[in-house]
C-alpha atoms as a PDB file:
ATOM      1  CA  UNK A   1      16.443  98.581  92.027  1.00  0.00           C
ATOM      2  CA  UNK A   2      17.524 100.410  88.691  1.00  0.00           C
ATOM      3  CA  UNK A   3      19.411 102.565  90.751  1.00  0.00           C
ATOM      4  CA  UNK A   4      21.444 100.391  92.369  1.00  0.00           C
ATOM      5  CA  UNK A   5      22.192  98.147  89.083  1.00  0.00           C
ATOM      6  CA  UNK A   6      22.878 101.731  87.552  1.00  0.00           C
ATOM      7  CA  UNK A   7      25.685 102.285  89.901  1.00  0.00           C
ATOM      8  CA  UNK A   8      27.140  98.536  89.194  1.00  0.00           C
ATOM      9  CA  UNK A   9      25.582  97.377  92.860  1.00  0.00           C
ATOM     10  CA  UNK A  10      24.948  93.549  92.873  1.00  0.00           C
ATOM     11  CA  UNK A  11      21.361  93.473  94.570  1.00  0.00           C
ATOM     12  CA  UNK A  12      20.983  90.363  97.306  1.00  0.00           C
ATOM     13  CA  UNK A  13      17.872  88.694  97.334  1.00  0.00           C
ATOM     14  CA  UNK A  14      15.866  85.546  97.722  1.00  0.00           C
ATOM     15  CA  UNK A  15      14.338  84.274  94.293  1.00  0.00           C
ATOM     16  CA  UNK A  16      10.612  84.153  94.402  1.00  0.00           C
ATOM     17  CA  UNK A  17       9.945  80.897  96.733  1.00  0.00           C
ATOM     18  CA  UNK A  18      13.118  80.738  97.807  1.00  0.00           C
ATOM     19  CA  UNK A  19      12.910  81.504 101.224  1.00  0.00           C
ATOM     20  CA  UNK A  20      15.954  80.372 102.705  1.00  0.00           C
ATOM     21  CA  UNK A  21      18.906  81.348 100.187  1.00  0.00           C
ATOM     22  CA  UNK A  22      19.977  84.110 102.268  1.00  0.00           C
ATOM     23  CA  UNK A  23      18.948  82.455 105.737  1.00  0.00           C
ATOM     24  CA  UNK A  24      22.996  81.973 106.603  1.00  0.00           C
ATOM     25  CA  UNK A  25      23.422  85.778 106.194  1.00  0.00           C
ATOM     26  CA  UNK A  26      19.973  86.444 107.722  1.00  0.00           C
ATOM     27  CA  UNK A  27      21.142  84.284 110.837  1.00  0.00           C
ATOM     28  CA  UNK A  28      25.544  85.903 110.809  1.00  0.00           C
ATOM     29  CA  UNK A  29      23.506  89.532 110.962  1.00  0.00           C
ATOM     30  CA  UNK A  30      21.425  88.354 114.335  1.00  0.00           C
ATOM     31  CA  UNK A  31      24.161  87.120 115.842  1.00  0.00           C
ATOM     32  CA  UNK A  32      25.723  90.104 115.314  1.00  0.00           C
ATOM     33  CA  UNK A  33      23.052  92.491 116.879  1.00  0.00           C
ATOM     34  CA  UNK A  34      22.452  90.203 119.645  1.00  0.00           C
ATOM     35  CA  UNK A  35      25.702  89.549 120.808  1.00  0.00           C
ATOM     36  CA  UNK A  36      27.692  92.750 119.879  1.00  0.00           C
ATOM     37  CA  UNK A  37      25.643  95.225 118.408  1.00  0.00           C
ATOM     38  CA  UNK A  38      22.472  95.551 121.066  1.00  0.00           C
ATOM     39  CA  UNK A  39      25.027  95.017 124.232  1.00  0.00           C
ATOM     40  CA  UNK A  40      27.081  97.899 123.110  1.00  0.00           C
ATOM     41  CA  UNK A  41      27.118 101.908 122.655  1.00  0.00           C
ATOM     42  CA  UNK A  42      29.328 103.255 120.105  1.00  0.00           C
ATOM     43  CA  UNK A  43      31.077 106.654 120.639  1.00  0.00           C
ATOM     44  CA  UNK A  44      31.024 107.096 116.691  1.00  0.00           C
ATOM     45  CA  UNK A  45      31.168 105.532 113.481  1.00  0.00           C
ATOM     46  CA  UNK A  46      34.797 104.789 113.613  1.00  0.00           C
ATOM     47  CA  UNK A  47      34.627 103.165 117.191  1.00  0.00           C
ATOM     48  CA  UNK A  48      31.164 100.580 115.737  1.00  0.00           C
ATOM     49  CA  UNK A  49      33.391  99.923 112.764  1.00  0.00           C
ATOM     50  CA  UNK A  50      36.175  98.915 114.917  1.00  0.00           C
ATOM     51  CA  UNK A  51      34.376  96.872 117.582  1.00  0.00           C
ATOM     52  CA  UNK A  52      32.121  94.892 115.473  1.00  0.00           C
ATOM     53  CA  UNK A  53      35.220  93.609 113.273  1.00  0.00           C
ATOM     54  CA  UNK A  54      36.799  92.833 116.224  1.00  0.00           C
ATOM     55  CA  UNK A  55      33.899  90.838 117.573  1.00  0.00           C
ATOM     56  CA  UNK A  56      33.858  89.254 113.455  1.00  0.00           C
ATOM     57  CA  UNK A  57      37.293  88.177 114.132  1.00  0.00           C
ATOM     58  CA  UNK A  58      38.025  87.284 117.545  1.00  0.00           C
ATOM     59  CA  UNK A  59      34.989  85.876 118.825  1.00  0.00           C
ATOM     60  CA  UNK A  60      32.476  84.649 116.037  1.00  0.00           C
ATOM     61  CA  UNK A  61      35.066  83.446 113.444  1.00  0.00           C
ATOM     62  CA  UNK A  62      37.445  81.745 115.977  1.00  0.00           C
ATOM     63  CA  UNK A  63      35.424  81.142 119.747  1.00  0.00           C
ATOM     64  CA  UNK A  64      32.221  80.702 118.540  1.00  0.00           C
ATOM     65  CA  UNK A  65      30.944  77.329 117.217  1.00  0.00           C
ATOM     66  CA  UNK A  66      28.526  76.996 114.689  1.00  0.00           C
ATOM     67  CA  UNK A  67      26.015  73.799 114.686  1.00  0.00           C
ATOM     68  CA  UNK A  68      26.093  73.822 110.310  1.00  0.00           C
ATOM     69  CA  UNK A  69      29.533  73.544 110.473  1.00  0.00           C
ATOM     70  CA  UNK A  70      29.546  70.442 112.818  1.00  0.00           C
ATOM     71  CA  UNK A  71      30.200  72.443 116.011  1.00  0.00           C
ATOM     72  CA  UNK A  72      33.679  73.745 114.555  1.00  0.00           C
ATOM     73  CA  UNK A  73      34.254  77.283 114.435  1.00  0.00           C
ATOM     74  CA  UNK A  74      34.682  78.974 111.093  1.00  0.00           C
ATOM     75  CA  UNK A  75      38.203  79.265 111.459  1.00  0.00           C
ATOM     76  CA  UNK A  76      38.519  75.261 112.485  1.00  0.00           C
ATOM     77  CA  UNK A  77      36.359  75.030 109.513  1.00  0.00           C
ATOM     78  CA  UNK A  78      38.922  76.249 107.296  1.00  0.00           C
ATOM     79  CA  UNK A  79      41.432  74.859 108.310  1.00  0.00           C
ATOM     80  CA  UNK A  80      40.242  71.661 108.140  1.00  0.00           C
ATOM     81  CA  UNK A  81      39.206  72.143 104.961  1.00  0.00           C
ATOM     82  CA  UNK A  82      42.475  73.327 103.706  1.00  0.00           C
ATOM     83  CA  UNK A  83      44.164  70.468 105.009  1.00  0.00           C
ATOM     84  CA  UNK A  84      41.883  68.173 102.942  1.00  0.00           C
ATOM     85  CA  UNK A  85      42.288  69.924 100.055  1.00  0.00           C
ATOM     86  CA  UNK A  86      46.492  69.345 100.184  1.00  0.00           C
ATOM     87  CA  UNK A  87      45.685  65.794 101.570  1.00  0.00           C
END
């Protein structure tokens, strides 16, 4: 860890008996795997890097509804909650 703070590297991680701070993140990162990452080869870095903000963009943030944000997808989310805010 002193490395890392060294370098100016914000470190991630669950205080002591707080299990589920980082469960969103945990949960975006299996989605990920299971529905991109494990159902795909990559021909290189370049070509992963591509593909997985692809699938980011086009399928999880606007086809793919999540149950903690009431079955709206994160971009419906947003929006939504843009419109309130100038409401």
């Amino acid at each position: 860890m002193a490395l890392l703070e060294a370098h100016g590297t914000q470190i991630s991680m669950a205080a002591v008996g707080r299990l589920g701070e980082n469960a969103y993140a945990e949960r975006v990162i299996r989605t990920l795997k299971e529905e991109e990452v494990y159902l795909n080869e990559y021909e290189n870095y370049e070509d992963a890097y591509h593909r997985i903000g692809r699938f980011l963009d086009d399928v999880y943030m606007t086809k793919r509804v999540h149950s903690a944000l009431g079955y709206l997808t994160p971009a419906e989310f947003e929006a939504l909650h843009s419109a309130r805010q100038l409401a």
